[in-house]
C-alpha atoms as a PDB file:
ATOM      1  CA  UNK A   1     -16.886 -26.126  -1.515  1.00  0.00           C
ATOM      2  CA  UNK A   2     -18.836 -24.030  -3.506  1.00  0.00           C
ATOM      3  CA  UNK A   3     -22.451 -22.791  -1.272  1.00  0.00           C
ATOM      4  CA  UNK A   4     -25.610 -24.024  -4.055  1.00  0.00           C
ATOM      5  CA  UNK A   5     -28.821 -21.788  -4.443  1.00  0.00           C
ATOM      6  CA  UNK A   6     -32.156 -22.550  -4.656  1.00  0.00           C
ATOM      7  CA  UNK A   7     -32.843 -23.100  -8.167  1.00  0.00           C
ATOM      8  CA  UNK A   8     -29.958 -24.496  -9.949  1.00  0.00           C
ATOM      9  CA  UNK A   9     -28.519 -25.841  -6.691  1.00  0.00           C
ATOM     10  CA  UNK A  10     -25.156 -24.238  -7.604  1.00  0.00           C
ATOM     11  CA  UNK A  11     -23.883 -20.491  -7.971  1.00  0.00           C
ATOM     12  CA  UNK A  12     -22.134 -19.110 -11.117  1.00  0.00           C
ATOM     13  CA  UNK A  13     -18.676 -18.214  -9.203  1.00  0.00           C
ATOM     14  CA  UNK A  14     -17.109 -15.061 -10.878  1.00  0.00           C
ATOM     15  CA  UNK A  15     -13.533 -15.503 -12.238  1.00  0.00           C
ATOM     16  CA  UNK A  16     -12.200 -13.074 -10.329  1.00  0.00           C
ATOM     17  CA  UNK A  17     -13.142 -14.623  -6.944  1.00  0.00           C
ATOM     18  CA  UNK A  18     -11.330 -18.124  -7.744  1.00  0.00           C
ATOM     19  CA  UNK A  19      -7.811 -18.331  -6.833  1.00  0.00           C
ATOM     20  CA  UNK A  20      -4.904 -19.866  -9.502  1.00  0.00           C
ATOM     21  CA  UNK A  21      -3.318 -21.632  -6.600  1.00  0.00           C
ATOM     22  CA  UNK A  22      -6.330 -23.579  -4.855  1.00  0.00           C
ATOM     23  CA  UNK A  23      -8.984 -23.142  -7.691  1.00  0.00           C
ATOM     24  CA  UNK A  24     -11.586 -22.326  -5.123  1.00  0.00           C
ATOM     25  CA  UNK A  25     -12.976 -19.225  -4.349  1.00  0.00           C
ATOM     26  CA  UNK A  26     -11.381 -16.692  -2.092  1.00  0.00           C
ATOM     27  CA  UNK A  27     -11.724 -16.081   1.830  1.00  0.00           C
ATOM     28  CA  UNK A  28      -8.986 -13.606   2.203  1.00  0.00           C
ATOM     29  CA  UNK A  29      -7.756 -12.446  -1.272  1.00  0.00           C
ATOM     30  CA  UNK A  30      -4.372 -10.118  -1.566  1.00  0.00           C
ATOM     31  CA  UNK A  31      -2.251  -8.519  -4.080  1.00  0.00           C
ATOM     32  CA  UNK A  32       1.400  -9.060  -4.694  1.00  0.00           C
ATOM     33  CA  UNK A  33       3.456  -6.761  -5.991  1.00  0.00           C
ATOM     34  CA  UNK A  34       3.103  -7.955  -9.563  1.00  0.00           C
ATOM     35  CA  UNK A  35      -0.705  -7.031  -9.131  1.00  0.00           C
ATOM     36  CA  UNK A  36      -1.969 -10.550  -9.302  1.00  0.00           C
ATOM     37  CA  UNK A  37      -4.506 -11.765  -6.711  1.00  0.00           C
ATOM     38  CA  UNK A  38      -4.250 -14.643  -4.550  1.00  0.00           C
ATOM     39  CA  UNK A  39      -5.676 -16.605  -1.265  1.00  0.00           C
ATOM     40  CA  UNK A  40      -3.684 -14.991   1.307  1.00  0.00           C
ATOM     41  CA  UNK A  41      -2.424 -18.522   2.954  1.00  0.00           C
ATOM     42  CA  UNK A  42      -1.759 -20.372  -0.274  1.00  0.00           C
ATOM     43  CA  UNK A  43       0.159 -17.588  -1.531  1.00  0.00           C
ATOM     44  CA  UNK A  44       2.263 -17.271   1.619  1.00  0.00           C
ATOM     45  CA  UNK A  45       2.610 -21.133   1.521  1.00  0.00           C
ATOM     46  CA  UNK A  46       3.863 -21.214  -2.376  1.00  0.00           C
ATOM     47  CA  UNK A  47       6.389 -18.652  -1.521  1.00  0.00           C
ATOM     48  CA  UNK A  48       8.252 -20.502   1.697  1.00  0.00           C
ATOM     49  CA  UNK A  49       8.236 -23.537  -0.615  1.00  0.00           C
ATOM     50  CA  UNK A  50       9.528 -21.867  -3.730  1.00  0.00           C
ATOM     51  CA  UNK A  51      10.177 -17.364  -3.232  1.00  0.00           C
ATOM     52  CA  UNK A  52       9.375 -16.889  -6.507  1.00  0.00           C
ATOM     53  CA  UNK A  53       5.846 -15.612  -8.436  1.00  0.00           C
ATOM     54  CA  UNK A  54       3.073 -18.331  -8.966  1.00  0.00           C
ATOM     55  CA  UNK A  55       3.002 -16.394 -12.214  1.00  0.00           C
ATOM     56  CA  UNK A  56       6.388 -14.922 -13.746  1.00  0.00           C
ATOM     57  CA  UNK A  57       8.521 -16.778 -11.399  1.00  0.00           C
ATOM     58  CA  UNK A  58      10.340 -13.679 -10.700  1.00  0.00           C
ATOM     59  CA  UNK A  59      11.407 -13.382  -6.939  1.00  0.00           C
ATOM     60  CA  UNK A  60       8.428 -12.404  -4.907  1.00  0.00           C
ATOM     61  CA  UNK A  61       8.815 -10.720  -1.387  1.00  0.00           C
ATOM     62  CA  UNK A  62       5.663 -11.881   1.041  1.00  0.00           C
ATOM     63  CA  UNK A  63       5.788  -8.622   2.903  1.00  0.00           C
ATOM     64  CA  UNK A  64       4.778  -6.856  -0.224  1.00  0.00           C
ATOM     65  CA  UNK A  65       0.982  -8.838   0.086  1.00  0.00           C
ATOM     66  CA  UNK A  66      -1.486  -6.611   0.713  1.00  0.00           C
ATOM     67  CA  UNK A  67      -4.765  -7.286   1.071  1.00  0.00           C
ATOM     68  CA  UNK A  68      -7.739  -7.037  -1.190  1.00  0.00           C
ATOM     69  CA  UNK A  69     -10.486  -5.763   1.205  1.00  0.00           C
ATOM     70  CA  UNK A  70     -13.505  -4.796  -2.030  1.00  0.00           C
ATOM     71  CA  UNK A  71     -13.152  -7.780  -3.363  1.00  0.00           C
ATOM     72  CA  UNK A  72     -13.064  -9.418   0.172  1.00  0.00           C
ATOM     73  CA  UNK A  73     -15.797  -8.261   0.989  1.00  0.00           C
ATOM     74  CA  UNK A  74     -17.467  -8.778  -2.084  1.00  0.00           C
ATOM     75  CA  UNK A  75     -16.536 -12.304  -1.847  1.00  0.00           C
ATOM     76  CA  UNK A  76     -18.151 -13.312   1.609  1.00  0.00           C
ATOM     77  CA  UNK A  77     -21.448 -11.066   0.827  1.00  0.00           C
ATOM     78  CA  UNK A  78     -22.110 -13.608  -2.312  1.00  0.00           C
ATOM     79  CA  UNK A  79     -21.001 -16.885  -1.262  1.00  0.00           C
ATOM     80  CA  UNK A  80     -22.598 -16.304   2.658  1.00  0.00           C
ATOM     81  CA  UNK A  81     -21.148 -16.479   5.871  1.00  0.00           C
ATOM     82  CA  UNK A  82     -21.899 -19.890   6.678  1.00  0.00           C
ATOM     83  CA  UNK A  83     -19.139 -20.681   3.563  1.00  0.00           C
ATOM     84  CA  UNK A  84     -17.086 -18.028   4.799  1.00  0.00           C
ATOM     85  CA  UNK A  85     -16.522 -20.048   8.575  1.00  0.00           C
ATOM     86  CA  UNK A  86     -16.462 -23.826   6.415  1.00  0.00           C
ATOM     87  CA  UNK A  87     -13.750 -22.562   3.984  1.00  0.00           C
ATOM     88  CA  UNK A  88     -11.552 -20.503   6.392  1.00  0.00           C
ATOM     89  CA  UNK A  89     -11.278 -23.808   8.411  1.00  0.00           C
ATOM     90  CA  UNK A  90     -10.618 -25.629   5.571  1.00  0.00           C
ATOM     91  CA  UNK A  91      -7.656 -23.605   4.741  1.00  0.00           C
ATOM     92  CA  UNK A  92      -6.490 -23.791   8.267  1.00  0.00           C
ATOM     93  CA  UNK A  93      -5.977 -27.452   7.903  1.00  0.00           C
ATOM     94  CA  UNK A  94      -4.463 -27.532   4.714  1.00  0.00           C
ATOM     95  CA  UNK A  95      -1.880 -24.282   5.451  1.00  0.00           C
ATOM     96  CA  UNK A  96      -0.793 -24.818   8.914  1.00  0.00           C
ATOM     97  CA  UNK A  97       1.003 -21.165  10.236  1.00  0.00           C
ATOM     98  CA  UNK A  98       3.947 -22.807  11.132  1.00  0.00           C
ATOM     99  CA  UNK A  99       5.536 -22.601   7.341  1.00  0.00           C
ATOM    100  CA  UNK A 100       7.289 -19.684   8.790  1.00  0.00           C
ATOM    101  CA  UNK A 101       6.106 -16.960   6.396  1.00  0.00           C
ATOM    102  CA  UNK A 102       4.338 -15.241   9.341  1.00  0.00           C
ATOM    103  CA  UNK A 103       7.413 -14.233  10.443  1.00  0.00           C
ATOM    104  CA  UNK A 104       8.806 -11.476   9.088  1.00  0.00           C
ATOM    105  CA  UNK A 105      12.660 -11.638   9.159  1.00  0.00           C
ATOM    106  CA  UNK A 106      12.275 -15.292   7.844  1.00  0.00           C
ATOM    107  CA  UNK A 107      10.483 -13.559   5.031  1.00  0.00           C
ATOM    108  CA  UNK A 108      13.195 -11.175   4.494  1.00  0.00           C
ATOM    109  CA  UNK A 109      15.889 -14.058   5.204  1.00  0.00           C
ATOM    110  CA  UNK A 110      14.368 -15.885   2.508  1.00  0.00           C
ATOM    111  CA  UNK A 111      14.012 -13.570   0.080  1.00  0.00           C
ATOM    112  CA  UNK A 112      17.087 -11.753   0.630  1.00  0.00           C
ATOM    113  CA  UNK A 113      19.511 -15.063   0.136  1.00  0.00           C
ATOM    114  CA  UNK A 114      17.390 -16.520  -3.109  1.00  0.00           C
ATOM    115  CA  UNK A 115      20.923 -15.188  -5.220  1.00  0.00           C
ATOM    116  CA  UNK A 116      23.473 -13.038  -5.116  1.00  0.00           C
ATOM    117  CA  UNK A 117      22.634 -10.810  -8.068  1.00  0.00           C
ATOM    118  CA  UNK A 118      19.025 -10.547  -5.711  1.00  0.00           C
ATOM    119  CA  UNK A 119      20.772  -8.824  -2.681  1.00  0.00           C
ATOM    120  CA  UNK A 120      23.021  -6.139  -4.903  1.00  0.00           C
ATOM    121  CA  UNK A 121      20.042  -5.121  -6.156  1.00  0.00           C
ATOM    122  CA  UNK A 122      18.549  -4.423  -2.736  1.00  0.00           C
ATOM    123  CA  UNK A 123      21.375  -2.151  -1.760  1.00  0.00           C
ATOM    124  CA  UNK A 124      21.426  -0.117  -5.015  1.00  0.00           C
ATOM    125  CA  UNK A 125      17.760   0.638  -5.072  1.00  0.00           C
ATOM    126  CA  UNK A 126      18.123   1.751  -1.403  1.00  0.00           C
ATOM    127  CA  UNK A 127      20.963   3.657  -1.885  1.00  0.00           C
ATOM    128  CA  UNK A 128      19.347   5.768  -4.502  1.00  0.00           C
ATOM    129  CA  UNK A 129      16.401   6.798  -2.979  1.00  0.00           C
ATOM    130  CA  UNK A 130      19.003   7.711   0.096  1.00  0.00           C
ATOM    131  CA  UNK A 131      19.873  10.362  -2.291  1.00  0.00           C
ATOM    132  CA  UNK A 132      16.759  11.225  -3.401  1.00  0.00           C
ATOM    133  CA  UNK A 133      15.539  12.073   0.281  1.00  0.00           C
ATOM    134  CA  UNK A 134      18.725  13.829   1.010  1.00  0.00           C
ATOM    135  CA  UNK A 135      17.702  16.505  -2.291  1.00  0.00           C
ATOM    136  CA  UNK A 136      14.041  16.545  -0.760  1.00  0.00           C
ATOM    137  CA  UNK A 137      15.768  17.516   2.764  1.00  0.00           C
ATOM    138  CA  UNK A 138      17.658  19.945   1.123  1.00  0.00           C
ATOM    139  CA  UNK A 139      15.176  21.230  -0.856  1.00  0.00           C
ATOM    140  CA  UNK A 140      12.626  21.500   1.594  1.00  0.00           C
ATOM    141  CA  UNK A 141      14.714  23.433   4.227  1.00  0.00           C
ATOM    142  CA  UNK A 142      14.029  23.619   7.774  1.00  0.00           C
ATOM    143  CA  UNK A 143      16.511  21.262   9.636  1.00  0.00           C
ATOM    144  CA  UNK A 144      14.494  18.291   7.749  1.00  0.00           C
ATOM    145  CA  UNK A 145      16.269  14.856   7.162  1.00  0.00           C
ATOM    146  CA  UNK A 146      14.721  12.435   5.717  1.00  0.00           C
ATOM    147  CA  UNK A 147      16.193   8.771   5.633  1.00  0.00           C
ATOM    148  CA  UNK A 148      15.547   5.309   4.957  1.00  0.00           C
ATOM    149  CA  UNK A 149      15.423   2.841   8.745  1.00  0.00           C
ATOM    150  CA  UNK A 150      16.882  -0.347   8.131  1.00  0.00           C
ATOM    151  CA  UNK A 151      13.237  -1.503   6.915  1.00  0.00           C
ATOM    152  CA  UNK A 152      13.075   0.684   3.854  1.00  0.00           C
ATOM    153  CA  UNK A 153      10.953   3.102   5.320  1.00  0.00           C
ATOM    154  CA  UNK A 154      10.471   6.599   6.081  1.00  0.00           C
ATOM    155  CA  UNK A 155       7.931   8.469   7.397  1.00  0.00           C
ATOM    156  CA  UNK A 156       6.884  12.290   8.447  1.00  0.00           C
ATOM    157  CA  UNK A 157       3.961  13.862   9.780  1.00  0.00           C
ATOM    158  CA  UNK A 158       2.706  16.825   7.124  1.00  0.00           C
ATOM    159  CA  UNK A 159      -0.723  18.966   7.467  1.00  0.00           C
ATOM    160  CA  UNK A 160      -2.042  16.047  10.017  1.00  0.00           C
ATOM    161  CA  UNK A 161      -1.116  13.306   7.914  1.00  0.00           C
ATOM    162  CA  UNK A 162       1.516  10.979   7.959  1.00  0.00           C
ATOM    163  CA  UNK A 163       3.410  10.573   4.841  1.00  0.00           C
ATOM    164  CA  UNK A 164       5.006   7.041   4.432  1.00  0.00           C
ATOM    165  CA  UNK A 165       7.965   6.412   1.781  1.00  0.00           C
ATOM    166  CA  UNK A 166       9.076   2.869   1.628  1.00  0.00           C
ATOM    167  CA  UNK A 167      11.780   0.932  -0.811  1.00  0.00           C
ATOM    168  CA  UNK A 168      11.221  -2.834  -0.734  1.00  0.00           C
ATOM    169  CA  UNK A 169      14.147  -5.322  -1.049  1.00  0.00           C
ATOM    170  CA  UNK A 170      13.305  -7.026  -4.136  1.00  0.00           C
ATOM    171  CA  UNK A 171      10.920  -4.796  -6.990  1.00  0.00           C
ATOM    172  CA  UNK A 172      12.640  -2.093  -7.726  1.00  0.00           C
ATOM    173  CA  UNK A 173       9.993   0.337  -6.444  1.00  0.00           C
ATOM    174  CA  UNK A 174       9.322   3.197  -4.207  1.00  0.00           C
ATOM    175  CA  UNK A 175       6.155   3.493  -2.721  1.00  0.00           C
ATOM    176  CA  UNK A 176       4.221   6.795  -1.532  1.00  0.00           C
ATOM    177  CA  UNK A 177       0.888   6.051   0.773  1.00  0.00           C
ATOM    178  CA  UNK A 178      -0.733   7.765   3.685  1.00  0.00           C
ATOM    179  CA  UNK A 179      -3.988   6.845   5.874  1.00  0.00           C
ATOM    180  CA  UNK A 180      -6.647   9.020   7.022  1.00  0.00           C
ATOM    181  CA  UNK A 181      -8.945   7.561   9.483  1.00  0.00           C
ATOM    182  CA  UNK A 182     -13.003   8.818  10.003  1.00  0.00           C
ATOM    183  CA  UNK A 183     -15.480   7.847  12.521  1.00  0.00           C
ATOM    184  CA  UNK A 184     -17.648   8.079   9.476  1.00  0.00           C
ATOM    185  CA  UNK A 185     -17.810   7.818   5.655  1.00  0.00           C
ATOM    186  CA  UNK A 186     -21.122   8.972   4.218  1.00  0.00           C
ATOM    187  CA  UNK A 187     -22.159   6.631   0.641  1.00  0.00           C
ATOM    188  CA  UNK A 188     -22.169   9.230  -1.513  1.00  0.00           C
ATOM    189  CA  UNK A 189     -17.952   9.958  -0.585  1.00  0.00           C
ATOM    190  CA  UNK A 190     -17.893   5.943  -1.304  1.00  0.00           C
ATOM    191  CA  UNK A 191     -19.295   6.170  -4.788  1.00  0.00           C
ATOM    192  CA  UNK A 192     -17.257   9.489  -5.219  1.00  0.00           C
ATOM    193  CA  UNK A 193     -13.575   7.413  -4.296  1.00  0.00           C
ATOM    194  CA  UNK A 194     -15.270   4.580  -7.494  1.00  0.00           C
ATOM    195  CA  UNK A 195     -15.444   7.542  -9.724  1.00  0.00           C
ATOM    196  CA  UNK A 196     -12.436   9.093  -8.255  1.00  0.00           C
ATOM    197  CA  UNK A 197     -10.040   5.836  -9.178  1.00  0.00           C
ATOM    198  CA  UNK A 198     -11.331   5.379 -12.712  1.00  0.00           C
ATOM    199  CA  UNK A 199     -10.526   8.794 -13.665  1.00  0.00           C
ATOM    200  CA  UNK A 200      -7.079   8.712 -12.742  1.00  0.00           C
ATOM    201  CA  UNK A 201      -6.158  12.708 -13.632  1.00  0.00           C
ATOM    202  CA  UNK A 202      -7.938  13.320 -10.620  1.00  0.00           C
ATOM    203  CA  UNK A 203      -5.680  10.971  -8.462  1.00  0.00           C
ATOM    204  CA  UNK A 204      -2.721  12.124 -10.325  1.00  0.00           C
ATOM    205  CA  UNK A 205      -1.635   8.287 -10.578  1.00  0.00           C
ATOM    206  CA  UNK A 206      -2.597   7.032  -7.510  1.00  0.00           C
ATOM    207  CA  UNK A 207      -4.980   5.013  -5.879  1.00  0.00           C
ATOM    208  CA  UNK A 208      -7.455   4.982  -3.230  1.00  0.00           C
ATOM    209  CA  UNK A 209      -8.998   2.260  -1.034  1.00  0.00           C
ATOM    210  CA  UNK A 210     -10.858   1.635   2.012  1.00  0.00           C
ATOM    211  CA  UNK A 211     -11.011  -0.269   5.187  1.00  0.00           C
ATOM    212  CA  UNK A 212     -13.236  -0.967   7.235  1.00  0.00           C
ATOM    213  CA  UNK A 213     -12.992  -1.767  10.970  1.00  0.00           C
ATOM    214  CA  UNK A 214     -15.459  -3.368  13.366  1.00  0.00           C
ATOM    215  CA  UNK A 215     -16.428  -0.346  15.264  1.00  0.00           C
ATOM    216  CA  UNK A 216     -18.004   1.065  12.085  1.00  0.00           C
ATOM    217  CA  UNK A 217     -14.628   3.363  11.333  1.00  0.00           C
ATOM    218  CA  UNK A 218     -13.058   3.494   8.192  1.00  0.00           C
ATOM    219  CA  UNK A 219      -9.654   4.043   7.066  1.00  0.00           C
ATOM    220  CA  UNK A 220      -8.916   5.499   3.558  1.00  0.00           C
ATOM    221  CA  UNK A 221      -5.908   4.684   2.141  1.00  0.00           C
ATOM    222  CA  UNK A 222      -3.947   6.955  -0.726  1.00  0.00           C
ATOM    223  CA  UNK A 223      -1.063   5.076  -2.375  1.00  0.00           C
ATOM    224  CA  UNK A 224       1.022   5.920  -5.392  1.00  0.00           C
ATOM    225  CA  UNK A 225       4.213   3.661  -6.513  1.00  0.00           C
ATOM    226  CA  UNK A 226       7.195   4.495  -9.349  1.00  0.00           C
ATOM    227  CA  UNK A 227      10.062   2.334 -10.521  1.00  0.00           C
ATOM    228  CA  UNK A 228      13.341   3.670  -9.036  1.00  0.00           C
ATOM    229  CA  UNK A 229      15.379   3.255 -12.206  1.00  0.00           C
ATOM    230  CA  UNK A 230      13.663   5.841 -14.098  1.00  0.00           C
ATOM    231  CA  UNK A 231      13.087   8.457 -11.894  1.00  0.00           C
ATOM    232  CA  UNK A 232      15.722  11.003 -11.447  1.00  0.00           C
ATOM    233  CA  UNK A 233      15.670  12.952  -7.761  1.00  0.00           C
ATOM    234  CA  UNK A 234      14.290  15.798  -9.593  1.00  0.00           C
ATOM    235  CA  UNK A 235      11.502  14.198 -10.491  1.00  0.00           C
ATOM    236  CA  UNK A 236      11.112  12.070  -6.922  1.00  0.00           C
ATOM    237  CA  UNK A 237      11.469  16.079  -5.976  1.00  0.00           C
ATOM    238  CA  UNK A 238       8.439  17.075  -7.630  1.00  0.00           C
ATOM    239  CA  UNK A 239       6.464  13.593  -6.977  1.00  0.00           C
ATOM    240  CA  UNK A 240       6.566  14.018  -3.090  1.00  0.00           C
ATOM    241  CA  UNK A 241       4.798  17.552  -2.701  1.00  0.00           C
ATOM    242  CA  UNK A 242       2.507  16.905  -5.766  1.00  0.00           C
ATOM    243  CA  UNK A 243       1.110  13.537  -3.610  1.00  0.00           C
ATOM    244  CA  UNK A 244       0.849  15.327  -0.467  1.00  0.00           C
ATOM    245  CA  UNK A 245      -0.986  18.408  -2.561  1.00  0.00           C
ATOM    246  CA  UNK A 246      -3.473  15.447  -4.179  1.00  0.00           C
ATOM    247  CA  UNK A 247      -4.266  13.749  -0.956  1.00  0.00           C
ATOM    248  CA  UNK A 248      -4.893  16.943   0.884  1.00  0.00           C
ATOM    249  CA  UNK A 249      -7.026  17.527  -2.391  1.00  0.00           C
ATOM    250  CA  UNK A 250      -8.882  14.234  -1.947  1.00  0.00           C
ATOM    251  CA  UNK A 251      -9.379  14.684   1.519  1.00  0.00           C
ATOM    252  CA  UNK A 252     -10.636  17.739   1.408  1.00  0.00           C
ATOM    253  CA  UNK A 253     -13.457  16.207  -1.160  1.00  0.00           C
ATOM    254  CA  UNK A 254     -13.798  12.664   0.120  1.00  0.00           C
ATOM    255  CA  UNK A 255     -14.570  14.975   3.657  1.00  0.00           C
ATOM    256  CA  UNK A 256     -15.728  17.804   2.883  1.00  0.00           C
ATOM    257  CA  UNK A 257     -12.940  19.653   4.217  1.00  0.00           C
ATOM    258  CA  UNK A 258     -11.517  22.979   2.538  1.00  0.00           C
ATOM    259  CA  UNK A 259      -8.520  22.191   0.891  1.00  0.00           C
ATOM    260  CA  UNK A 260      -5.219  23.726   1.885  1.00  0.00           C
ATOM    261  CA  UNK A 261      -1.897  24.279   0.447  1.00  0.00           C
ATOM    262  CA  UNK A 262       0.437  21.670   0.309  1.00  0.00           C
ATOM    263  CA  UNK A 263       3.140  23.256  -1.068  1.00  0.00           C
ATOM    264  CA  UNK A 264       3.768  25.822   1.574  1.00  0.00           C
ATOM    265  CA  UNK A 265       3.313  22.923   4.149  1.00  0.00           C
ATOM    266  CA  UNK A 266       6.467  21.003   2.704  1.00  0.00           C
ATOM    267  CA  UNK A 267       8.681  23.721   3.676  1.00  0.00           C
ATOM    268  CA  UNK A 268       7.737  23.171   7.313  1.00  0.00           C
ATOM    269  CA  UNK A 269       6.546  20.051   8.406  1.00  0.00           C
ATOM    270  CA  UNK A 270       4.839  19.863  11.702  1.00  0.00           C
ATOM    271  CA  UNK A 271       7.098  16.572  12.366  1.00  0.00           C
ATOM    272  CA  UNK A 272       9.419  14.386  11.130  1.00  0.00           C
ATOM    273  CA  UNK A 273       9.944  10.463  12.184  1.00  0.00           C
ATOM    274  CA  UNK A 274      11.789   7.295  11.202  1.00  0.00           C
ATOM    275  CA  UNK A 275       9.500   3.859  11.145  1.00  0.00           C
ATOM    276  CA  UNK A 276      11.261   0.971  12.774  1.00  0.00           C
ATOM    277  CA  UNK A 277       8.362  -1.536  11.256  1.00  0.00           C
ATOM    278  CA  UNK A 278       7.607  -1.541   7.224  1.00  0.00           C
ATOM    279  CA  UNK A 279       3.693  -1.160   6.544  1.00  0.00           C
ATOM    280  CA  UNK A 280       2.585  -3.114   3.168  1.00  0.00           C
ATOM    281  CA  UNK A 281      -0.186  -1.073   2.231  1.00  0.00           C
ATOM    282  CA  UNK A 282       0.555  -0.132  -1.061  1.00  0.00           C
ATOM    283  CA  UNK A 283      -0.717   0.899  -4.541  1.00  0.00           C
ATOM    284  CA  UNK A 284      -0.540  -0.580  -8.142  1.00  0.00           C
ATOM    285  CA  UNK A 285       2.360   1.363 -10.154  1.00  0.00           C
ATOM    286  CA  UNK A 286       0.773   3.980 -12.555  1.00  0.00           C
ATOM    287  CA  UNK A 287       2.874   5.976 -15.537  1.00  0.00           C
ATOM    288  CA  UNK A 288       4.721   8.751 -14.437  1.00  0.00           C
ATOM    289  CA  UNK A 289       2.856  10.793 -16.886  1.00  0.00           C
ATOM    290  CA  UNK A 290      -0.100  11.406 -14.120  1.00  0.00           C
ATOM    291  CA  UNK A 291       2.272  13.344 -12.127  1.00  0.00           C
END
């Protein structure tokens, strides 16, 4: 149900808040990895009936959703809170969490089994970023090794921030992201991320978003994705240190912090650690040609 105003006794619903799959508005939009938006629980619903894209009916992995928190938030500031509590029940009721997409490894189970050309691909995008993070160890020196876990995922701590590299199963992407949490986040380094994403030389690519929690911190995210098959490790080489370089950069503004060098920090990481569980925040794929 859509909440009515005062003076028409309905509200002119933007396009962007309605979902394709229910038609209604959104309580807790995310992105898939095709960058179209959905509700969260008719999305995950759709895809442990069918595993495919509501759109291009190409397979779709659920643990690639990520959610939409601007236009979240957006969302429940216009249509009220009072909406916000009737339509989240609603939406219980009609997706009950026992369709077992909550559950990871069905997820993965699901996805992984949808056909057998589906799970050679899985193994050959894996294997070659293996190889790319073996020429980034190698370059970088130090005793470093870098490796996928069985999730995908691989992760290393560099100038207080923990870099995150994960493959997916199913798209045929890598995906670069790290998280910087602050007590505090002043508006004018809000307005300053706006500007920062719509001039995308400055981000080199990538994207930035923020969370935030209940206890009035925020979390900033800095993501940046590329499709496997046409990098080389050369250039996977040269993407690693220029993200870390760009989101010291970024933090250094977003914070005002004095930036540092990057560069110099890849050749000796403070620490280096494998991730035994895959994190899904992630970034929209921009052209290589930012990096």
């Amino acid at each position: 149900m859509i909440p009515q105003d005062d003076t028409s006794g309905s509200i002119n619903v933007p396009r962007s808040f309605i979902c394709p799959l229910t038609f209604e508005a959104m309580v807790d939009p995310v992105i898939d990895s095709e960058g179209n938006t959905f509700e969260r629980q008719a999305l995950l619903h759709w895809l442990s009936l069918y595993g495919l894209s509501p759109v291009s009916r190409q397979p779709l992995n659920a643990n690639l959703v990520v959610p939409n928190f601007a236009l979240r938030d957006t969302i429940h500031e216009m249509m009220g809170s009072a909406w916000v509590a009737q339509r989240t029940e609603e939406l219980a009721q009609q997706y009950p969490s026992d369709d077992g997409m909550d559950d990871p490894a069905q997820a993965d189970s699901m996805d992984c089994s949808s056909s057998s050309h589906y799970s050679r691909s899985l193994s050959k995008y894996r294997g070659k970023m293996q190889c790319y993070l073996q020429k980034l160890s190698q370059d970088v020196g130090g005793g470093m090794h870098l490796e996928l876990d069985d999730n995908g995922v691989c992760m290393f701590s560099c100038e207080n921030m923990t870099i995150v590299i994960e493959v997916p199963e199913d798209v045929g992407l890598c995906y670069i992201y790290t998280i910087v949490s602050v007590p505090y986040l002043s508006e004018e380094s809000k307005d300053m991320m706006l500007e920062l994403n719509r001039i995308h030389s400055e981000t080199r690519g990538g994207t930035l978003s923020l969370k935030k929690h209940g206890n009035g911190q925020y979390d900033i995210y800095f993501s940046y994705s590329d499709r496997i098959g046409e990098i080389s490790a050369a250039d996977f080489c040269n993407i690693v240190p220029n993200f870390i370089e760009t989101a010291l950069r970024l933090k250094g503004r977003l914070l005002g912090e004095k930036p540092q060098d990057a560069t110099s920090s890849m050749d000796a990481p403070t620490s280096m650690s494998n991730s035994t569980q895959s994190s899904t925040m992630v970034g929209m794929t921009y052209p290589q040609k930012y990096l």
